[in-house]
N, C-alpha and C. Protein backbone atom coordinates (compact mmCIF):
# COMPACT_ATOMS: atom_id res chain seq x y z
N UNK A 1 -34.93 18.78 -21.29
CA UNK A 1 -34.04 17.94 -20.52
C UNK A 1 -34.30 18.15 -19.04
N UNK A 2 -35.03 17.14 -18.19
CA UNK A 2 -35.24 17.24 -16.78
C UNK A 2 -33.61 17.13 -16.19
N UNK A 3 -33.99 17.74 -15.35
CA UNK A 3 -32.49 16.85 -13.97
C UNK A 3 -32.55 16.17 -13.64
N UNK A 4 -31.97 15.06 -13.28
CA UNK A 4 -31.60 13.64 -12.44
C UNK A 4 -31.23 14.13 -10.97
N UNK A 5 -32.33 14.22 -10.00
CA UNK A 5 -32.45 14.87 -8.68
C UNK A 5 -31.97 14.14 -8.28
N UNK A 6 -32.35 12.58 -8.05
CA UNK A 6 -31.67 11.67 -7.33
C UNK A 6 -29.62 11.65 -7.46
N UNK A 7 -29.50 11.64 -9.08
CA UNK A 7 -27.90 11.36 -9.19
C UNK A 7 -27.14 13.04 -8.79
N UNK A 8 -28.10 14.24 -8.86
CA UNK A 8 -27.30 15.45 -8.50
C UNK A 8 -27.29 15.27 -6.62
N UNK A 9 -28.39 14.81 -6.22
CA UNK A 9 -28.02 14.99 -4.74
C UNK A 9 -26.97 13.72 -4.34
N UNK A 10 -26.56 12.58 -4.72
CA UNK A 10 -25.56 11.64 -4.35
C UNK A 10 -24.50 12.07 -4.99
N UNK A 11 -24.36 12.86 -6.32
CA UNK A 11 -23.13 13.74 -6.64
C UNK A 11 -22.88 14.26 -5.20
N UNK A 12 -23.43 15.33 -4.94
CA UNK A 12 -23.17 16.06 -4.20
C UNK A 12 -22.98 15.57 -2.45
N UNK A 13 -23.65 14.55 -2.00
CA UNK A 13 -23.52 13.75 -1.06
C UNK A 13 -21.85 13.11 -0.52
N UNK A 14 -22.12 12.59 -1.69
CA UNK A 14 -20.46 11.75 -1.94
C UNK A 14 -19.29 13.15 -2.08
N UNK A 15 -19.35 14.47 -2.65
CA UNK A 15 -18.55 15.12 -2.31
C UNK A 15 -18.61 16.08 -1.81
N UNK A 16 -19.55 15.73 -0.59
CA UNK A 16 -19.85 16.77 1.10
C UNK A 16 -18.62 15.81 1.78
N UNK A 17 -19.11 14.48 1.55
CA UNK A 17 -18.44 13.39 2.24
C UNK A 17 -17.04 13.75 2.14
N UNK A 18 -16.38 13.68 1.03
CA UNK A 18 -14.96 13.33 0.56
C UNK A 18 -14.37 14.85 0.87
N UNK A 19 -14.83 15.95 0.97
CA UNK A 19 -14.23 17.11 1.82
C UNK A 19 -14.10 17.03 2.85
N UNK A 20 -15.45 16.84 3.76
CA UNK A 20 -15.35 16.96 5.15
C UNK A 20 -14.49 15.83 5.96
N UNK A 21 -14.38 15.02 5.20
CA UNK A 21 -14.05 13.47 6.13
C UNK A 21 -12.81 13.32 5.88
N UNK A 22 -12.03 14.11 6.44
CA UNK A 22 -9.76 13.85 6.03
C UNK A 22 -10.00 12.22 5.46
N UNK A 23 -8.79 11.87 4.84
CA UNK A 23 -8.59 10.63 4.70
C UNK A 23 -7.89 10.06 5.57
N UNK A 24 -7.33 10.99 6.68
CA UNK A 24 -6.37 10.60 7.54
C UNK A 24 -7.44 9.93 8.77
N UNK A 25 -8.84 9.76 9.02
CA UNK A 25 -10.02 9.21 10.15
C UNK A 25 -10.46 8.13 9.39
N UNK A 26 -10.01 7.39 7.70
CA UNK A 26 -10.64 6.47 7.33
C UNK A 26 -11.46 7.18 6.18
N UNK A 27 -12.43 7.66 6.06
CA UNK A 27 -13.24 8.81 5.53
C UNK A 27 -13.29 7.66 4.00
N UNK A 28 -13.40 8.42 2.95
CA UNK A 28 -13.57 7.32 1.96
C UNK A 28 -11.59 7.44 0.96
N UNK A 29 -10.91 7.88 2.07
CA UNK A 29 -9.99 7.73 1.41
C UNK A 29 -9.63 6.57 0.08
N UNK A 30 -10.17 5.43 0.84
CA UNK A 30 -9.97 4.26 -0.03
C UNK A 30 -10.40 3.85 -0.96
N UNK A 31 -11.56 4.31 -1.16
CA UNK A 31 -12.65 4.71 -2.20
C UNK A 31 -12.09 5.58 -3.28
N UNK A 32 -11.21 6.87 -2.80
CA UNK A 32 -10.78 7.96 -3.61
C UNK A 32 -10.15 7.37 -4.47
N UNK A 33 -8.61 6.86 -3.60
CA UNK A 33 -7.63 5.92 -4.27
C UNK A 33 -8.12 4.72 -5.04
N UNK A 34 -9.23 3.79 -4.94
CA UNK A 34 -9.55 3.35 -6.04
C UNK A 34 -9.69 3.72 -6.79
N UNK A 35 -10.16 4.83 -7.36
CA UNK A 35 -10.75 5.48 -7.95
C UNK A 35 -10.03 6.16 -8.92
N UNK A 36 -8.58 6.84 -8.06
CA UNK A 36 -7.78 7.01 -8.46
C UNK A 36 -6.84 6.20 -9.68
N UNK A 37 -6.62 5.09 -9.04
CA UNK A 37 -6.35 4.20 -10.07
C UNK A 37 -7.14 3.61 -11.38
N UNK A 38 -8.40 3.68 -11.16
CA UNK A 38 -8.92 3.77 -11.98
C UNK A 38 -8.77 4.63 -13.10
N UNK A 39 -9.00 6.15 -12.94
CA UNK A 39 -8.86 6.97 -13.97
C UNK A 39 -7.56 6.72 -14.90
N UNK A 40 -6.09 7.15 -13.82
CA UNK A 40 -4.63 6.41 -13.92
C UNK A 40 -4.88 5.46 -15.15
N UNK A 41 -5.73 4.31 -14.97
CA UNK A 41 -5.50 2.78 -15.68
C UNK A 41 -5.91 3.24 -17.32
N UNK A 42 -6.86 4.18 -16.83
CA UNK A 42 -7.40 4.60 -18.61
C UNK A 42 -6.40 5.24 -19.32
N UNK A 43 -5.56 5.96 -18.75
CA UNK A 43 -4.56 6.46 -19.44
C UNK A 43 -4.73 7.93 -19.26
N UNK A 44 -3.99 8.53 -20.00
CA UNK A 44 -3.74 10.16 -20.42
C UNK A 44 -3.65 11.43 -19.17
N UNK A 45 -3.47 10.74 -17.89
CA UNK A 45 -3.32 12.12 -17.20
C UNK A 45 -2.51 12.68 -17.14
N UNK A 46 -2.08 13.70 -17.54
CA UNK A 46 -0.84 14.05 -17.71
C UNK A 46 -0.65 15.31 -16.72
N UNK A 47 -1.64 15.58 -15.44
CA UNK A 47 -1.33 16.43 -14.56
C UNK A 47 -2.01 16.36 -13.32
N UNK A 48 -1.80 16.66 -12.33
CA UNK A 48 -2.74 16.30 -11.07
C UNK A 48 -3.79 17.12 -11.17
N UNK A 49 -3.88 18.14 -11.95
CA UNK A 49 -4.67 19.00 -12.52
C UNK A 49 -6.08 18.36 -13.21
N UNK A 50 -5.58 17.67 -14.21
CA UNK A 50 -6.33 16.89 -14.83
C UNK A 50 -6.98 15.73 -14.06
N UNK A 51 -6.45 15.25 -13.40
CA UNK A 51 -6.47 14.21 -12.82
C UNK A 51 -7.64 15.00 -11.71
N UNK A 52 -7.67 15.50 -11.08
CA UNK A 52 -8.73 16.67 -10.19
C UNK A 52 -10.34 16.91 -10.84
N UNK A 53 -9.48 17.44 -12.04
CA UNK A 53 -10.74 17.42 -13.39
C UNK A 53 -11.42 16.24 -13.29
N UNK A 54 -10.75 14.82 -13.46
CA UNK A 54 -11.53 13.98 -13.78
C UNK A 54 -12.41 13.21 -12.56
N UNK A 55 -11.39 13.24 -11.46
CA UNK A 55 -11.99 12.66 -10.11
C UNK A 55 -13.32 13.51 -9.45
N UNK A 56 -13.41 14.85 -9.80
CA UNK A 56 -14.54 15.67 -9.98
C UNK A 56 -15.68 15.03 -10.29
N UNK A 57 -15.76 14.86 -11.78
CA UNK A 57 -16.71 14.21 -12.80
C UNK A 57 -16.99 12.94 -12.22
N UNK A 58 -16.52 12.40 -11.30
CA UNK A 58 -16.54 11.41 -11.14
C UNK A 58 -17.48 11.58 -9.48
N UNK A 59 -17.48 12.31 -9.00
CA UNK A 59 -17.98 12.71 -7.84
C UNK A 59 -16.65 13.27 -6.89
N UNK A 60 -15.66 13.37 -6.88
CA UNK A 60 -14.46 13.14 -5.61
C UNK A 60 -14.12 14.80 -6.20
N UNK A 61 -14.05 15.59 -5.34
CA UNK A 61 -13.57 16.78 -4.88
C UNK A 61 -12.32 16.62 -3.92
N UNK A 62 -11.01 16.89 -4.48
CA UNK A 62 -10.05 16.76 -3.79
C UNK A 62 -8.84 17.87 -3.36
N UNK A 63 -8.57 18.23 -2.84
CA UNK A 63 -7.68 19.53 -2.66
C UNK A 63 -6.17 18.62 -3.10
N UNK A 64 -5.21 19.68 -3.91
CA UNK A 64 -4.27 19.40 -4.40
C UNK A 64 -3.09 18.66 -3.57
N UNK A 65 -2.77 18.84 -2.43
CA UNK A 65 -1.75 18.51 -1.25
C UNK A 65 -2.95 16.94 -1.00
N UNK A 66 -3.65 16.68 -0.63
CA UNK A 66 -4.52 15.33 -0.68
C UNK A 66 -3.99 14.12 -1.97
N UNK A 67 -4.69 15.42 -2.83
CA UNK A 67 -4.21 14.39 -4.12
C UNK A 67 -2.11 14.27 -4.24
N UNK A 68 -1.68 15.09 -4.04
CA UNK A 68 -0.22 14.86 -4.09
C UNK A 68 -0.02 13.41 -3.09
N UNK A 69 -0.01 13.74 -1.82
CA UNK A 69 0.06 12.55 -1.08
C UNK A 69 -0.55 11.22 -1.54
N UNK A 70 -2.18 10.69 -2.00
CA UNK A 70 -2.58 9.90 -3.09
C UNK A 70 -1.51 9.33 -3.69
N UNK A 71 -1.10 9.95 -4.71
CA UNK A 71 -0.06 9.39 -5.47
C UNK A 71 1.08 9.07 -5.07
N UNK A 72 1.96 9.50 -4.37
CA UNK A 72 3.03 8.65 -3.67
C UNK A 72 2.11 7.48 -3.11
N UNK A 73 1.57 7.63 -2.38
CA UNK A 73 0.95 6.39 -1.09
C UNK A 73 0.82 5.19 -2.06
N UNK A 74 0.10 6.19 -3.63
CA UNK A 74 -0.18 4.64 -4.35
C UNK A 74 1.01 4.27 -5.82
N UNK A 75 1.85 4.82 -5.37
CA UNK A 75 3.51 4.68 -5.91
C UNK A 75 2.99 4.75 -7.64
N UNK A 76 2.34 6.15 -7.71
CA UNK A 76 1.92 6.25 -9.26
C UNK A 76 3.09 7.05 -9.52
N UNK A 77 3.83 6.66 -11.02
CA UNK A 77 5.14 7.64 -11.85
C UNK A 77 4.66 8.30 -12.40
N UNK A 78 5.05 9.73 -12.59
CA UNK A 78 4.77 10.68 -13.63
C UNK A 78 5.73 10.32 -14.91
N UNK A 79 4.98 10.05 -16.10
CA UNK A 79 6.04 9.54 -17.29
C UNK A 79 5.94 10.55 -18.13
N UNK A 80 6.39 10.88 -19.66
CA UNK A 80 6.11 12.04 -20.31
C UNK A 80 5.09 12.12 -20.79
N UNK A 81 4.37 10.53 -20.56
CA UNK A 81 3.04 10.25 -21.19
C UNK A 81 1.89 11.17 -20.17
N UNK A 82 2.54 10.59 -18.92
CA UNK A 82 1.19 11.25 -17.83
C UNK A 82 1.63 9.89 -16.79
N UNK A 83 0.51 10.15 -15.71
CA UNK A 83 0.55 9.29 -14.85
C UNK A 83 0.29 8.24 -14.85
N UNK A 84 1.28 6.78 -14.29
CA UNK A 84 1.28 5.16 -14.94
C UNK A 84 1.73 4.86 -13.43
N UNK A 85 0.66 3.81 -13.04
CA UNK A 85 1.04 2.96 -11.95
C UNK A 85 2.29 1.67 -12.02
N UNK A 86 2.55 1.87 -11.03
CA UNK A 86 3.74 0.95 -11.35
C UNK A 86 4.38 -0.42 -10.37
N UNK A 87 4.73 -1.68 -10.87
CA UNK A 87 5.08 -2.13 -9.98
C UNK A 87 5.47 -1.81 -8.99
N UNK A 88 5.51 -2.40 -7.54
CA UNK A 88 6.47 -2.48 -6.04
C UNK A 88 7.20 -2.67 -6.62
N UNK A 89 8.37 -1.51 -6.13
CA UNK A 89 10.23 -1.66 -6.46
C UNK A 89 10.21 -1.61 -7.85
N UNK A 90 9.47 -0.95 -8.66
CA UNK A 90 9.60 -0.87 -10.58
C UNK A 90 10.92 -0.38 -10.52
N UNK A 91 10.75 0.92 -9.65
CA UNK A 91 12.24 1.77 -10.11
C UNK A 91 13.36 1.75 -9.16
N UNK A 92 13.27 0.69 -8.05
CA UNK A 92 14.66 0.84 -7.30
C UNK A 92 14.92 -0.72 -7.31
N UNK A 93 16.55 -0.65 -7.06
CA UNK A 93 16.89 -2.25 -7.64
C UNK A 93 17.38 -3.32 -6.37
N UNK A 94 17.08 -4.31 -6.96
CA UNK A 94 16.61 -5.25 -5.80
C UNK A 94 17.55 -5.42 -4.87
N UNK A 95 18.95 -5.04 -5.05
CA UNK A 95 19.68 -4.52 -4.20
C UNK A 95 19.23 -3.92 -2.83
N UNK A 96 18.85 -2.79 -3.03
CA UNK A 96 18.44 -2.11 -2.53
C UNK A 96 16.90 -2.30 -1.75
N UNK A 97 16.03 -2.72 -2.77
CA UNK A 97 15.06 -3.24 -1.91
C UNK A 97 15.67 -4.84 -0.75
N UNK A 98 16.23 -5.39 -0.81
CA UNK A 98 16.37 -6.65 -0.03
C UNK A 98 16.79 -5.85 1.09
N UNK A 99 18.19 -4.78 0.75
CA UNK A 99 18.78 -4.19 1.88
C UNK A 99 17.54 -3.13 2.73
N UNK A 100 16.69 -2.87 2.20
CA UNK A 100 15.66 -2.40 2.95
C UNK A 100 15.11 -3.16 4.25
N UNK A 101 14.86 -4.36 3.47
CA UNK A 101 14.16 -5.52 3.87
C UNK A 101 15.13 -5.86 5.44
N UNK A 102 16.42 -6.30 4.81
CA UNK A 102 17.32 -6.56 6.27
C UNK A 102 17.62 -5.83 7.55
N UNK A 103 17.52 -4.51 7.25
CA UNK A 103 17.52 -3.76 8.11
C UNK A 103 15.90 -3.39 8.56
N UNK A 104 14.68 -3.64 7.86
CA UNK A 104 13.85 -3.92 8.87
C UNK A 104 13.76 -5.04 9.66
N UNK A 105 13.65 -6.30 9.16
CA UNK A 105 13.71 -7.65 9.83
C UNK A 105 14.50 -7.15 11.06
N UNK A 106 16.04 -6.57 11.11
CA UNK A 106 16.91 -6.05 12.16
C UNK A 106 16.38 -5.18 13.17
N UNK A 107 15.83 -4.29 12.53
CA UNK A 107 15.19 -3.43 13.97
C UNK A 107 13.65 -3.84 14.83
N UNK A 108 12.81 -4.58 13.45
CA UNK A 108 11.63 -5.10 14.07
C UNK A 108 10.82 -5.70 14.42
N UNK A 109 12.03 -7.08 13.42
CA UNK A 109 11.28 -8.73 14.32
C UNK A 109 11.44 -8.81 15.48
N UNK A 110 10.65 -9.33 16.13
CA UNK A 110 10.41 -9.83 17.56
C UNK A 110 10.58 -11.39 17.89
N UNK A 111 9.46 -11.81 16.82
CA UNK A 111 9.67 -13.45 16.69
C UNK A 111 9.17 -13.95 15.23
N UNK A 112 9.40 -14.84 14.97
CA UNK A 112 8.74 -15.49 13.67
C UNK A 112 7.98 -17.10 13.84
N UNK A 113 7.30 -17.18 13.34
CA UNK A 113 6.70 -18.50 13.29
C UNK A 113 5.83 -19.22 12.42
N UNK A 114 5.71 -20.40 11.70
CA UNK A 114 4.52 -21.05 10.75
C UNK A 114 3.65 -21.17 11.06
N UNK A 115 2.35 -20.93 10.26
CA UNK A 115 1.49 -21.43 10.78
C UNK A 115 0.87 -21.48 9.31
N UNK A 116 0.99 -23.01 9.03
CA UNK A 116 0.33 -23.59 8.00
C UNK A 116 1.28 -22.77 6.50
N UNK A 117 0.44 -22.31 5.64
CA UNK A 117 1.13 -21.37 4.65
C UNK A 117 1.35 -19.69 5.15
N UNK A 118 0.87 -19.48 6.56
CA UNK A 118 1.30 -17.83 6.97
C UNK A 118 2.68 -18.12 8.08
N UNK A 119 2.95 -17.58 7.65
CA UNK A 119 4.12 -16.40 8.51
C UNK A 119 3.50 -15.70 9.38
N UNK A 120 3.61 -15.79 10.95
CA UNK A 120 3.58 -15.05 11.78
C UNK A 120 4.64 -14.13 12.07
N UNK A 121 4.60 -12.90 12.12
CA UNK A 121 5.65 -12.11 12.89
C UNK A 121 5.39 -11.05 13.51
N UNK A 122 5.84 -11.00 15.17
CA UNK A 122 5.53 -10.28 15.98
C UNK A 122 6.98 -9.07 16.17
N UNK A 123 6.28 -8.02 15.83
CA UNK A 123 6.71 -6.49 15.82
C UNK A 123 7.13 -5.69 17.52
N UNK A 124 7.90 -5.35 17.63
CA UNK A 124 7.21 -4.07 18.82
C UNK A 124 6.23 -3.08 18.31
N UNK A 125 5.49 -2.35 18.98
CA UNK A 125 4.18 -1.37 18.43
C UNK A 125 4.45 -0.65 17.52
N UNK A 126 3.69 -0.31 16.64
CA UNK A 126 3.82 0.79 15.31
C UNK A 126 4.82 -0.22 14.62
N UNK A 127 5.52 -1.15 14.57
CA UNK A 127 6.26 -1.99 13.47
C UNK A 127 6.15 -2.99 12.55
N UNK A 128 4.44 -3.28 12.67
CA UNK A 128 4.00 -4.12 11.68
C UNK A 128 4.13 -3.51 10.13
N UNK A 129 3.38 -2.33 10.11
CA UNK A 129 3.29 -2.03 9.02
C UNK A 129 4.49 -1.46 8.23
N UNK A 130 6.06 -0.92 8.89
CA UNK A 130 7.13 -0.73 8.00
C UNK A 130 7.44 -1.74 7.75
N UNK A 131 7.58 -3.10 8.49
CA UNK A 131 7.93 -4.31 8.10
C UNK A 131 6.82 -4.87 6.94
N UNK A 132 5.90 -4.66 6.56
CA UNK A 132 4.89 -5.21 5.47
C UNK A 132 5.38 -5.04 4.57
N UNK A 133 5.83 -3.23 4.68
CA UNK A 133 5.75 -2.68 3.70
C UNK A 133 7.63 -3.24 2.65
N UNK A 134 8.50 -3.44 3.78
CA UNK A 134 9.97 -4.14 3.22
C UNK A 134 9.76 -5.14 2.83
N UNK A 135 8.78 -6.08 3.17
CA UNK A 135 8.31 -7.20 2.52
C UNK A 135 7.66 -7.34 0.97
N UNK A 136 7.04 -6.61 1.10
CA UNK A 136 6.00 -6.40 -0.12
C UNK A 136 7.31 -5.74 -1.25
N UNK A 137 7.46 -4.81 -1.24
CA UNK A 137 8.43 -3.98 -1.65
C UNK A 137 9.67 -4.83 -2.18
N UNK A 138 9.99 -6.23 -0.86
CA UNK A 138 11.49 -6.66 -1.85
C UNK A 138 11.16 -7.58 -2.89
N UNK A 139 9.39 -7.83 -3.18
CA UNK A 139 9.15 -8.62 -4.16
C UNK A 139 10.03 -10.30 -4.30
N UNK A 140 9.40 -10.93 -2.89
CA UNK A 140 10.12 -12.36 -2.34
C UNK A 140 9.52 -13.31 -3.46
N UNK A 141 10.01 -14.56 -4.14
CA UNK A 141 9.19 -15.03 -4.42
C UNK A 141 8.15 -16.24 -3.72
N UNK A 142 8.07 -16.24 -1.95
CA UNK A 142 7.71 -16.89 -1.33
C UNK A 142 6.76 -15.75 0.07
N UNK A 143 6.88 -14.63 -1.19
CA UNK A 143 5.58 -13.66 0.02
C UNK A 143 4.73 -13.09 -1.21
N UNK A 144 3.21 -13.99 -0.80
CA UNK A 144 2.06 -13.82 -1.71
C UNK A 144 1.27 -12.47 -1.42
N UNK A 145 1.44 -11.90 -0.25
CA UNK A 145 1.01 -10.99 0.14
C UNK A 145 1.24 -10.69 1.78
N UNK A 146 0.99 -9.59 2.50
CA UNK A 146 0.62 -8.76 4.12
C UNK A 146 -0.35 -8.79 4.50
N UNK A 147 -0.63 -9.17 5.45
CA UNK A 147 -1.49 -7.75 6.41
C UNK A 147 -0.70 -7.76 7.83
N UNK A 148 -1.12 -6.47 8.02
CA UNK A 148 -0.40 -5.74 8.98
C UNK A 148 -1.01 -5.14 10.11
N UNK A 149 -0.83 -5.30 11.49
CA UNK A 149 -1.90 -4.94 12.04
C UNK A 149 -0.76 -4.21 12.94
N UNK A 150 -0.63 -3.69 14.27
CA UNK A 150 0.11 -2.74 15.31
C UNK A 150 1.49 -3.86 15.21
N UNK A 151 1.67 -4.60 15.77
CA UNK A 151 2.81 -5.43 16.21
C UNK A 151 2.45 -6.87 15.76
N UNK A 152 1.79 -7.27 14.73
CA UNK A 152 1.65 -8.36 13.81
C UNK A 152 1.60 -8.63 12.40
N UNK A 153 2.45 -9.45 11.51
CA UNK A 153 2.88 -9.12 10.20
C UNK A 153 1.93 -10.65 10.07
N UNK A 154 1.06 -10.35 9.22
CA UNK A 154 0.47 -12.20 8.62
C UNK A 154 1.06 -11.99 7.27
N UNK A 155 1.89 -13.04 7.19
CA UNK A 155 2.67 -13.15 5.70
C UNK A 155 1.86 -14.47 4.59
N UNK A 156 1.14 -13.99 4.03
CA UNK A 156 0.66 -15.11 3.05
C UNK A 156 2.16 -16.26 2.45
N UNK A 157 2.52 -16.72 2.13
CA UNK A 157 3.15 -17.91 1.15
C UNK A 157 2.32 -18.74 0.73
N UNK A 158 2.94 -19.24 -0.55
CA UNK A 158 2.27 -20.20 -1.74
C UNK A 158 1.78 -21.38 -1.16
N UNK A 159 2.65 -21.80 -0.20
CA UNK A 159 2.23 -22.87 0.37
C UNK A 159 3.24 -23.42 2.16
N UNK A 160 3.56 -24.37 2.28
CA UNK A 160 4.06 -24.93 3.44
C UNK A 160 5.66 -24.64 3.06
N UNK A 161 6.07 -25.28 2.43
CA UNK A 161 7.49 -24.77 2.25
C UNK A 161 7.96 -23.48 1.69
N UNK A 162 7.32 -22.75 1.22
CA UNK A 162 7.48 -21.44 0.66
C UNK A 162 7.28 -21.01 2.25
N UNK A 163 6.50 -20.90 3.14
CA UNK A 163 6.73 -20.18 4.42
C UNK A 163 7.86 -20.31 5.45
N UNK A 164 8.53 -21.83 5.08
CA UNK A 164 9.13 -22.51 6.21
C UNK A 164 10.36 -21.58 4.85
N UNK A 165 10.54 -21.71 4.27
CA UNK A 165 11.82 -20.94 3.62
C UNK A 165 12.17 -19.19 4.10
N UNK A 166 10.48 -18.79 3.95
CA UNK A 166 10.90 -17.35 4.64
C UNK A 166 10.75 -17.29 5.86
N UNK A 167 10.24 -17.95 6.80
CA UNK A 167 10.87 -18.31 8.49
C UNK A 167 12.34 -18.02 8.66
N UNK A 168 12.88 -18.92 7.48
CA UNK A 168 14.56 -19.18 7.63
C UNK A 168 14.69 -17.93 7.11
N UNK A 169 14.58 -17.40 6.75
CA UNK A 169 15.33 -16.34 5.71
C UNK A 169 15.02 -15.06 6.82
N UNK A 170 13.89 -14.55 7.90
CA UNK A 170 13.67 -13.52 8.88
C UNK A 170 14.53 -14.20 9.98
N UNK A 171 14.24 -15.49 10.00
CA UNK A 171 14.69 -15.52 11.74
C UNK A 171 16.66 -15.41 11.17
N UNK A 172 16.94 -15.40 10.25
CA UNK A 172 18.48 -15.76 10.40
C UNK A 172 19.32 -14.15 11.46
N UNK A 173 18.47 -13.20 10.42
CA UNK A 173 19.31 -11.97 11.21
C UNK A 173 19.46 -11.68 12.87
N UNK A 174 18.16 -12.89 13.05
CA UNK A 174 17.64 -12.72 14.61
C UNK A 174 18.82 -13.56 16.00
N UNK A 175 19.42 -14.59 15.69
CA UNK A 175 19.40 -15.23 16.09
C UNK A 175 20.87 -14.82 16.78
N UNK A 176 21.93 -14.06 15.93
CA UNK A 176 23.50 -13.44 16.37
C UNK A 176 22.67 -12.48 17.34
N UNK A 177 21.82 -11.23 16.75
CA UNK A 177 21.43 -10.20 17.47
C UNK A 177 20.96 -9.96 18.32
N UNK A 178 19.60 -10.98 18.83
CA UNK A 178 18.97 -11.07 19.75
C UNK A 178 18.96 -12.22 20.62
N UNK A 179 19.24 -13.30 20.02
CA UNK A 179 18.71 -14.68 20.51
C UNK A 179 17.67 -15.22 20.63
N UNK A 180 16.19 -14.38 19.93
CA UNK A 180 15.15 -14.81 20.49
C UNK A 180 14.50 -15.16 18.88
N UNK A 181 13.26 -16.32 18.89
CA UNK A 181 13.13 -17.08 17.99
C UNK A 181 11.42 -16.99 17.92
C-alpha cells in the first residue's frame, strides 16, 4: 500500500490553515461551518467530541471552545439523538421572535425604502447585522432573505407587494418615534 503524497500534504495543508487562521480574520471559518453541517445532516453526533473526530477525518482540526461557538452561530440543538440543525426560531415562539423584531426596527431603523422587490434599510453603524438577524429570525412571510452590510439591511421579498407590505410594517414604529421615513 503506497501513500497518497499529494492527498496527505493537502490533509495537512488545509489543517495548518484551519489552526493558524482564527475564524474570527475570515480564515476558512465558513468552510468549517459548512462542513459542519454537513457531518450534523448525516446524523449521529452525539458529542462535540465526536463531532471533532469526524471534522478531523475530514481535514478540519478544531479546538473545542471554536467548535462550541460553531454551533450556537449555526443554531445546531443537542437532542438525545445527537446534534440536529434546526429551523430560525424552531424553539422560541413567534411571540417572542416578532417582539424581538420590534424592538430592533425601534432602536435601528434609520430609514426604509423600495426598491423594486428589496427593502432598503439604513442602520446607524454596527446595526445592520442585529437587524438581519430579527428579521430572519421572526420568519416574515414577505422576507425571502438578508444581507447585511455596516449600516445597510437589503431585504429580499417575493415580489413588489410583498416589499411594499414590509416597508409598512418597519416604517410604522418609525414614524410616532422619530419622524423620519
Amino acid at each position: 500500500m503506497g501513500i497518497d503524497i499529494a492527498r496527505s500534504l493537502c490533509v495537512l495543508i488545509f489543517t495548518m490553515k484551519n489552526i493558524y487562521v482564527p475564524s474570527s480574520t475570515g480564515g476558512d471559518g465558513g468552510r468549517r461551518r459548512r462542513e459542519i453541517l454537513t457531518v450534523v445532516g448525516e446524523g449521529g453526533v452525539r458529542s462535540q467530541e465526536d463531532l471533532q473526530r469526524r471534522l478531523r477525518r475530514r481535514g478540519f482540526t478544531v479546538a473545542q471552545p471554536t467548535l462550541s461557538r460553531d454551533l450556537k452561530a449555526l443554531g445546531l440543538a443537542k437532542t438525545p439523538t445527537g446534534y440536529v440543525a434546526t429551523p430560525a426560531g424552531a424553539f422560541v415562539p413567534a411571540e417572542t421572535r416578532h417582539g424581538a423584531l420590534a424592538r430592533a426596527v425601534s432602536e435601528f431603523v434609520l430609514s426604509v425604502r423600495v426598491a423594486a422587490s428589496l427593502v432598503v434599510i439604513r442602520t446607524p453603524p454596527a446595526g445592520a447585522h442585529p437587524l438581519a438577524r430579527a428579521l430572519d429570525e421572526a420568519d416574515l412571510p414577505d422576507v425571502v432573505g438578508t444581507v447585511a452590510g455596516d449600516d445597510t439591511v437589503f431585504v429580499a421579498a417575493p415580489g413588489l407587494a410583498g416589499a411594499l407590505r414590509l416597508e409598512r410594517r418597519l416604517r410604522g414604529p418609525l414614524a410616532p418615534a422619530r419622524g423620519r421615513a
